[in-house]
Protein backbone atom coordinates (compact mmCIF):
# COMPACT_ATOMS: atom_id res chain seq x y z
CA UNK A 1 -25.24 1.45 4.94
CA UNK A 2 -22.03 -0.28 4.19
CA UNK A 3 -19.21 1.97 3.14
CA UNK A 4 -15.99 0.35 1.34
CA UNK A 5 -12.59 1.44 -0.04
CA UNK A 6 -11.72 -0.20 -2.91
CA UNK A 7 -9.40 -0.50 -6.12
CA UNK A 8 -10.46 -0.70 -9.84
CA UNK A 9 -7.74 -0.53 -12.17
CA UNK A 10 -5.73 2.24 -10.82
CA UNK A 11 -8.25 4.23 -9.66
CA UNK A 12 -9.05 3.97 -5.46
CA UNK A 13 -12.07 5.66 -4.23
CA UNK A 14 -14.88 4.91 -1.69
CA UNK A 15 -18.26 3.02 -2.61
CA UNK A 16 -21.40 1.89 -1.25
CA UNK A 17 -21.68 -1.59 -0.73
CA UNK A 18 -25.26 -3.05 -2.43
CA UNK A 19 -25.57 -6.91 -2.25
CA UNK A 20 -23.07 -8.60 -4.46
CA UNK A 21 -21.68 -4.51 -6.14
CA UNK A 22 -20.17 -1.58 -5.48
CA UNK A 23 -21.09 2.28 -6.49
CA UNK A 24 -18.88 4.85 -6.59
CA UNK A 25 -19.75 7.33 -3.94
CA UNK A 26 -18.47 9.96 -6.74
CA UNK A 27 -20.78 9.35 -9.33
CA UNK A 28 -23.56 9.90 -6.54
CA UNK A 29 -22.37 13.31 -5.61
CA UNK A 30 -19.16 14.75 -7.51
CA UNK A 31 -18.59 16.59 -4.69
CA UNK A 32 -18.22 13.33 -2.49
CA UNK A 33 -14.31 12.59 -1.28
CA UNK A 34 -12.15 9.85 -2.55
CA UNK A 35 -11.20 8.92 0.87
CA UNK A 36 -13.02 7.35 3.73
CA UNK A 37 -11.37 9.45 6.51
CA UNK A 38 -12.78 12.37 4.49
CA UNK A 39 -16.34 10.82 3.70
CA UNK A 40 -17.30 9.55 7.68
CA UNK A 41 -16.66 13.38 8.31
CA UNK A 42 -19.93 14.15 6.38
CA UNK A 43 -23.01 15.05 8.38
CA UNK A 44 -25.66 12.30 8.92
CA UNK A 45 -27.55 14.15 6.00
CA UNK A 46 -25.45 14.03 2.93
CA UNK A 47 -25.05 10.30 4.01
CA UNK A 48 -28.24 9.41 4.20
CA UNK A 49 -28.70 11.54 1.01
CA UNK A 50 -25.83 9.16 -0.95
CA UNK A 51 -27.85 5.93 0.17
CA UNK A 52 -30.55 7.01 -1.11
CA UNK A 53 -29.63 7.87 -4.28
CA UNK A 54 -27.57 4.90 -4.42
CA UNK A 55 -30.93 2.65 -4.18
CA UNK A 56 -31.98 4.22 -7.45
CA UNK A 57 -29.17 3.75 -9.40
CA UNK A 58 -28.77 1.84 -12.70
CA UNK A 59 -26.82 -1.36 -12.50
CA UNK A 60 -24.39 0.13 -15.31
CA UNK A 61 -23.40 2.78 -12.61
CA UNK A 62 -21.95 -0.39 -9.94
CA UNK A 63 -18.83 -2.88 -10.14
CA UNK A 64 -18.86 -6.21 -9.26
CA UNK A 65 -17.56 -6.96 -5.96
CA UNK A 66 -15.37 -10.00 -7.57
CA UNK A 67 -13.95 -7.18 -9.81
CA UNK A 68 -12.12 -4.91 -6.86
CA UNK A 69 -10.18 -4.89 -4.44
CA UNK A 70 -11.03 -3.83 -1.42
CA UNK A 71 -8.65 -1.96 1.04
CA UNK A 72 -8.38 -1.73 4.42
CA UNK A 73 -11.81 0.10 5.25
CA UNK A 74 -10.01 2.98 5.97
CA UNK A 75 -6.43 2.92 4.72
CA UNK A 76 -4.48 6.03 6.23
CA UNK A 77 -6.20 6.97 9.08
CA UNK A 78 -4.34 9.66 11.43
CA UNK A 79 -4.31 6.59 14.45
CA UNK A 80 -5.16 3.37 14.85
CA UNK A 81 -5.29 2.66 18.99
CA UNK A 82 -5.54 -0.63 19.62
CA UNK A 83 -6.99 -2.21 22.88
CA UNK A 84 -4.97 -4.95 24.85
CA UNK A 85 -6.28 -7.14 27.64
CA UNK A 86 -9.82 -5.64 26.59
CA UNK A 87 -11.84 -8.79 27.44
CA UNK A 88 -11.37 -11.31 30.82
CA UNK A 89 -11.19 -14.85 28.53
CA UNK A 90 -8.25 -13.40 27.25
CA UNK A 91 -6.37 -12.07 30.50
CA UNK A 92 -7.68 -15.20 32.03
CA UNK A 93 -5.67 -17.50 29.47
CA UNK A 94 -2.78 -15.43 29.43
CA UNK A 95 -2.23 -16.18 33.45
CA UNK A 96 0.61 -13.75 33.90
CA UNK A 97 -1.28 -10.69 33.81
CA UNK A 98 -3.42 -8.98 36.24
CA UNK A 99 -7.04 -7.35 35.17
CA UNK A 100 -5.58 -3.83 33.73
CA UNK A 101 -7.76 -0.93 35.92
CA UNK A 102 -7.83 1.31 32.90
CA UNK A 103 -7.67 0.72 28.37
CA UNK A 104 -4.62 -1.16 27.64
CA UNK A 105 -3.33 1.00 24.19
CA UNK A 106 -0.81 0.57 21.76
CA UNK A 107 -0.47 2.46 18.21
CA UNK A 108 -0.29 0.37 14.76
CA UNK A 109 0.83 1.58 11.78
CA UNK A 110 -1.41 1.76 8.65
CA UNK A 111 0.84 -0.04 6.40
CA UNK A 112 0.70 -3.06 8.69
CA UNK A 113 -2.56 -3.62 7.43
CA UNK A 114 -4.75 -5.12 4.49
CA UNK A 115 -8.08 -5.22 3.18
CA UNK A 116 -10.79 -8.50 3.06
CA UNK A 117 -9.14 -10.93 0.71
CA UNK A 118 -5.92 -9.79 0.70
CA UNK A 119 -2.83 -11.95 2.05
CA UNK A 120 -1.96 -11.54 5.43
CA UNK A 121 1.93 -12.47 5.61
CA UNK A 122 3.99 -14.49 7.71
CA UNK A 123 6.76 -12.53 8.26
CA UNK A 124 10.33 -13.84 6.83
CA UNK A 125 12.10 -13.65 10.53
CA UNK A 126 9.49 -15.09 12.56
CA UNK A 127 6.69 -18.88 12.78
CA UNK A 128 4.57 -16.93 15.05
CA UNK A 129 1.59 -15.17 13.48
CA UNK A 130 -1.02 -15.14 16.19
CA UNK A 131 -4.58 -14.10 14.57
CA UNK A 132 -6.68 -12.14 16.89
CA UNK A 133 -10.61 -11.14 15.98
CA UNK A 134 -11.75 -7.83 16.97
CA UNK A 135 -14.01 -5.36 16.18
CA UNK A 136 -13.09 -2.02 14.77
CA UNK A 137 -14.53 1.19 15.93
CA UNK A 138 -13.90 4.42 13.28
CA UNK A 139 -14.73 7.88 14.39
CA UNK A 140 -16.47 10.07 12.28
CA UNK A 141 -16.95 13.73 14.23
CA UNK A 142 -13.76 14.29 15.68
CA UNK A 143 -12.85 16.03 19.29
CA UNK A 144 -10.97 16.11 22.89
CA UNK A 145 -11.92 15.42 26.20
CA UNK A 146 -15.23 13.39 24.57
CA UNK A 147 -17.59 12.73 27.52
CA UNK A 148 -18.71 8.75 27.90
CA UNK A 149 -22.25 9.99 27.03
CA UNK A 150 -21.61 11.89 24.01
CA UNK A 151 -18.86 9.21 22.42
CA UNK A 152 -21.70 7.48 20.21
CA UNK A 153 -21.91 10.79 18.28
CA UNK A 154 -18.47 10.56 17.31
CA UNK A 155 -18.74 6.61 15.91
CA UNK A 156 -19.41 6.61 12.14
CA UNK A 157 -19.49 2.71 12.17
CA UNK A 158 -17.62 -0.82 12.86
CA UNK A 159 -16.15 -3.02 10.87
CA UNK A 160 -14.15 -6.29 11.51
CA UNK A 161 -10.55 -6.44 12.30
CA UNK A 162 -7.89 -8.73 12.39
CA UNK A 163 -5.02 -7.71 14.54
CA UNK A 164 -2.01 -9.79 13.69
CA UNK A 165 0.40 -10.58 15.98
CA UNK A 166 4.29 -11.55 15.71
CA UNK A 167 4.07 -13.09 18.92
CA UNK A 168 8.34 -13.68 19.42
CA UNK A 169 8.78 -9.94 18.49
CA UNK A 170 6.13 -8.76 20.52
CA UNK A 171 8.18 -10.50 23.89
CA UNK A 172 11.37 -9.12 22.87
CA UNK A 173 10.86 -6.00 25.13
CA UNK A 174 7.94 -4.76 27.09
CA UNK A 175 6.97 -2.93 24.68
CA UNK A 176 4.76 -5.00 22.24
CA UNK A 177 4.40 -2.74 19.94
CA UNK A 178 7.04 -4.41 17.33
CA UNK A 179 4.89 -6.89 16.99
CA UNK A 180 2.34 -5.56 16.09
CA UNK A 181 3.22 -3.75 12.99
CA UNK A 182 5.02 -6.12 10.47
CA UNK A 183 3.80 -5.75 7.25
CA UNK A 184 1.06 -7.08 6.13
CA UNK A 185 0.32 -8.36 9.16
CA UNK A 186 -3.53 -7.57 9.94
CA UNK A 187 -6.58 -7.08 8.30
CA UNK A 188 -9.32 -4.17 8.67
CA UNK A 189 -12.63 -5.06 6.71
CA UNK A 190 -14.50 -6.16 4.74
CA UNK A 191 -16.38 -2.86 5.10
CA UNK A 192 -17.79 -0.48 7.39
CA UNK A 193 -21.45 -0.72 8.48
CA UNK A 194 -22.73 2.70 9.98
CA UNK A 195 -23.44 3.48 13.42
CA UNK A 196 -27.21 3.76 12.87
CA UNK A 197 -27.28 0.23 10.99
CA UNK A 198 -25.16 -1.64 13.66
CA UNK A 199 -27.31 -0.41 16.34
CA UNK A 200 -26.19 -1.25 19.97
CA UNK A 201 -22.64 -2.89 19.58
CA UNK A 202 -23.31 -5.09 22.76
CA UNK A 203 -25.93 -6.92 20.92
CA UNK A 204 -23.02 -8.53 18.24
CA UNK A 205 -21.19 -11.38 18.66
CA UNK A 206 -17.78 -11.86 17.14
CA UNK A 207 -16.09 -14.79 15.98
CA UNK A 208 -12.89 -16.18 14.70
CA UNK A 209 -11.97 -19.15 12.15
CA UNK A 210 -9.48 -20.83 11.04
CA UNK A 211 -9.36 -23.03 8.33
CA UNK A 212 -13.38 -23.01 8.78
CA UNK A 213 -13.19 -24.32 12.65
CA UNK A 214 -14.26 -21.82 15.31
CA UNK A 215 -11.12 -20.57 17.33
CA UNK A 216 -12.48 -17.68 19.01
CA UNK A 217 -16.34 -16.50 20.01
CA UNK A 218 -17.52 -13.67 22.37
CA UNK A 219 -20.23 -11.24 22.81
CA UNK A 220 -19.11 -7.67 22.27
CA UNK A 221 -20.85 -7.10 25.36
CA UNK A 222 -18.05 -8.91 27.29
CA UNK A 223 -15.72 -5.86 26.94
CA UNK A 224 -14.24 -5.08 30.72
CA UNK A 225 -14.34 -1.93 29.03
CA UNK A 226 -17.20 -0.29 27.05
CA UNK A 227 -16.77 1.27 23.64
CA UNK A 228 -17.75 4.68 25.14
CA UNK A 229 -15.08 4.95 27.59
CA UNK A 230 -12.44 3.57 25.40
CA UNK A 231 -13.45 6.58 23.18
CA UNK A 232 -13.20 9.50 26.23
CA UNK A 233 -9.99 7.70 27.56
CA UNK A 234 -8.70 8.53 24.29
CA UNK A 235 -9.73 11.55 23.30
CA UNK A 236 -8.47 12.77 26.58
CA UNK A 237 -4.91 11.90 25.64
CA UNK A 238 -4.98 13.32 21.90
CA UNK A 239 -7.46 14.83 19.52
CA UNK A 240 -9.43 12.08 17.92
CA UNK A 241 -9.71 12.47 14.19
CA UNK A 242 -12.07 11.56 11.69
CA UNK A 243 -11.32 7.92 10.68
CA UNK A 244 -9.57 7.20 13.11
CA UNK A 245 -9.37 3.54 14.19
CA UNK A 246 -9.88 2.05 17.64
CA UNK A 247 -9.40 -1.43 17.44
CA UNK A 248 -11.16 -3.02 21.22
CA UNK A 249 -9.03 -5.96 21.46
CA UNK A 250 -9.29 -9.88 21.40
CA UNK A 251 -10.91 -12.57 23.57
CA UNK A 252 -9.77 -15.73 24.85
CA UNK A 253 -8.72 -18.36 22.07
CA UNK A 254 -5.76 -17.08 20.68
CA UNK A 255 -3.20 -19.35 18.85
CA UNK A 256 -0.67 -18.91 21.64
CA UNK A 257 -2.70 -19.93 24.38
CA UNK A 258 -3.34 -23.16 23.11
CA UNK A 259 -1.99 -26.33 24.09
CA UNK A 260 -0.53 -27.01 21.55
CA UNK A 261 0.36 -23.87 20.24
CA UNK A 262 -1.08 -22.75 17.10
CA UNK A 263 -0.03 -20.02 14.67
CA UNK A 264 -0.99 -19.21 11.00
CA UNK A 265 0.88 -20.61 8.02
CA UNK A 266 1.18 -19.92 4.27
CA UNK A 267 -2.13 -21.75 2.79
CA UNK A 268 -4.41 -21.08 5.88
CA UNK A 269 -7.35 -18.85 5.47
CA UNK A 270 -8.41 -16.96 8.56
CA UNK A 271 -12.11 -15.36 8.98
CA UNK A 272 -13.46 -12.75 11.76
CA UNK A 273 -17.28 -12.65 11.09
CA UNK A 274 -19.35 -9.91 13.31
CA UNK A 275 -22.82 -10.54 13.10
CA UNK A 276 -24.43 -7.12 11.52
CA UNK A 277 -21.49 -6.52 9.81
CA UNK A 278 -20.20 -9.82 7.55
CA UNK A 279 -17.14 -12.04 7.42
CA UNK A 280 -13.39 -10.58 7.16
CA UNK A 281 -11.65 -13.39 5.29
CA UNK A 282 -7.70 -13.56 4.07
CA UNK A 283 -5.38 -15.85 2.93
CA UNK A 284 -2.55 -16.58 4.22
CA UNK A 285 1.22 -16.28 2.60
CA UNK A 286 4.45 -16.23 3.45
CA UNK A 287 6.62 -13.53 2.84
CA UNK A 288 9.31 -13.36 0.27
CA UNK A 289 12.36 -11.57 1.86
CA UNK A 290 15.69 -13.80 0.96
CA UNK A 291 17.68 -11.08 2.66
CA UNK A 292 16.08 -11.00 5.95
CA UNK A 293 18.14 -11.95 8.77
CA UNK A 294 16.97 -13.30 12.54
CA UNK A 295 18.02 -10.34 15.49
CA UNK A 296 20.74 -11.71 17.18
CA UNK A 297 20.47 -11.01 21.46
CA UNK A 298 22.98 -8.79 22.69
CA UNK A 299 25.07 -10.92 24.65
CA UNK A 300 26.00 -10.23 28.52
């Protein structure tokens, strides 16, 4: 089943995904959330129970997809971790980094993202958008101190994810969080595809485009870490809630790493397609901010 958030007029809500429409998961059961954090939460049952009745709905019931908008898949989760030197292409290209021995993490925010079709913007201080293809994980049964062998109960479904990086901001410090939060920066979607429909996640391959030519492609299964253990390294640290995001990081092929360089600019359009799941595609735009002014280094 593929699950969406989505906008129709002023109205947001959450709707199962049918070929080319959407249905309201509310006019299925009234007693179905709004939300998607809310709505992964639900047992397998009443699930399976909304995609069923969905199946036997009339078409007057749906909305075009062309007439929404969909958000990020799940738009205010309680945390989004995302997973750093995740996958060896990419530590390998990078050269000045050893092979972590545990999950590389770092938070975003959820305002630093944007649904499939949206604009992904260049910030006004910075040339260096770096796009980076991952796949999403969202939890739907939340918990602590998850055991590796239990974390697939806790994984409502994937989705793609496009985790946008400010490359200059995030070398300022150490600390690369910075950027990795501008606004508008990444993109979580198109959907989510449950657990049960995805089936093993090592079986997917994930790939990245850019202006329609191939930037980035790995298997899932090239993770130095799997899914499961990102999910009990995590849930040992803090409480995992439902719909929240773990995004398991990047391979090799990044804009950065290339010789030359290469970074996204207002007009390109940037896809991360994940077989089983579909294509996460954006524009790209530049954003307006006449007042924005360049950091100046502290002198010595």
């Amino acid at each position: 089943m593929k699950l969406a958030s989505y906008e129709l007029g002023d109205r947001r809500s959450v709707g199962i995904v049918l070929g080319d429409r959407i249905i309201d998961v509310r006019s299925l059961d009234a007693s179905a959330p709004s939300v998607m954090r809310e709505l992964v939460a639900w047992p397998t049952e009443r699930l399976q129970g909304l995609e069923q009745a969905a199946t036997q709905v009339d078409v007057d019931t749906s909305a075009p997809l062309a007439e929404v908008t969909l958000l990020p898949v799940v738009p205010d989760p309680h945390a989004i971790w995302c997973a750093a030197l995740s996958y060896l292409s990419h530590v390998q290209e990078g050269g000045d980094r050893p092979v972590p021995d545990f999950p590389v993490f770092f938070l975003r925010l959820p305002d630093s993202q944007v649904g499939h079709g949206q604009r992904m913007l260049v910030p006004a201080v910075s040339e260096q958008l770096d796009y980076e293809g991952e796949l999403a994980v969202i939890i739907g049964r939340g918990g602590r101190h998850i055991a590796p062998e239990d974390a697939r109960q806790h994984i409502a479904g994937y989705a793609c994810y496009n985790e946008g990086s400010v490359r200059d901001w995030q070398r300022h410090t150490s600390q690369i969080t910075p950027g990795k939060n501008f606004a508008d920066s990444g993109a979580f979607g198109p959907w989510l595809v449950t657990a049960d429909e995805f089936g093993d996640p090592y079986e997917h391959t994930m790939i990245t485009r850019l202006n329609g030519e191939v930037m980035q492609s790995a298997r899932i299964s090239e993770l130095l870490f799997r899914i499961e253990d990102m999910v009990s390294y995590l849930s040992t640290i803090h409480r995992l809630e439902p719909g929240d995001v773990i995004v398991t990081g990047t391979s090799g092929g990044v804009g950065i790493r290339r010789d030359p360089v290469v970074f996204l600019r207002p007009g390109d359009v940037v896809e991360v397609e994940i077989d089983g799941i579909g294509t996460l595609r954006n524009p790209v735009a530049a954003e307006e901010a006449p007042h924005a002014r360049r950091p100046v280094p502290r002198s010595a």
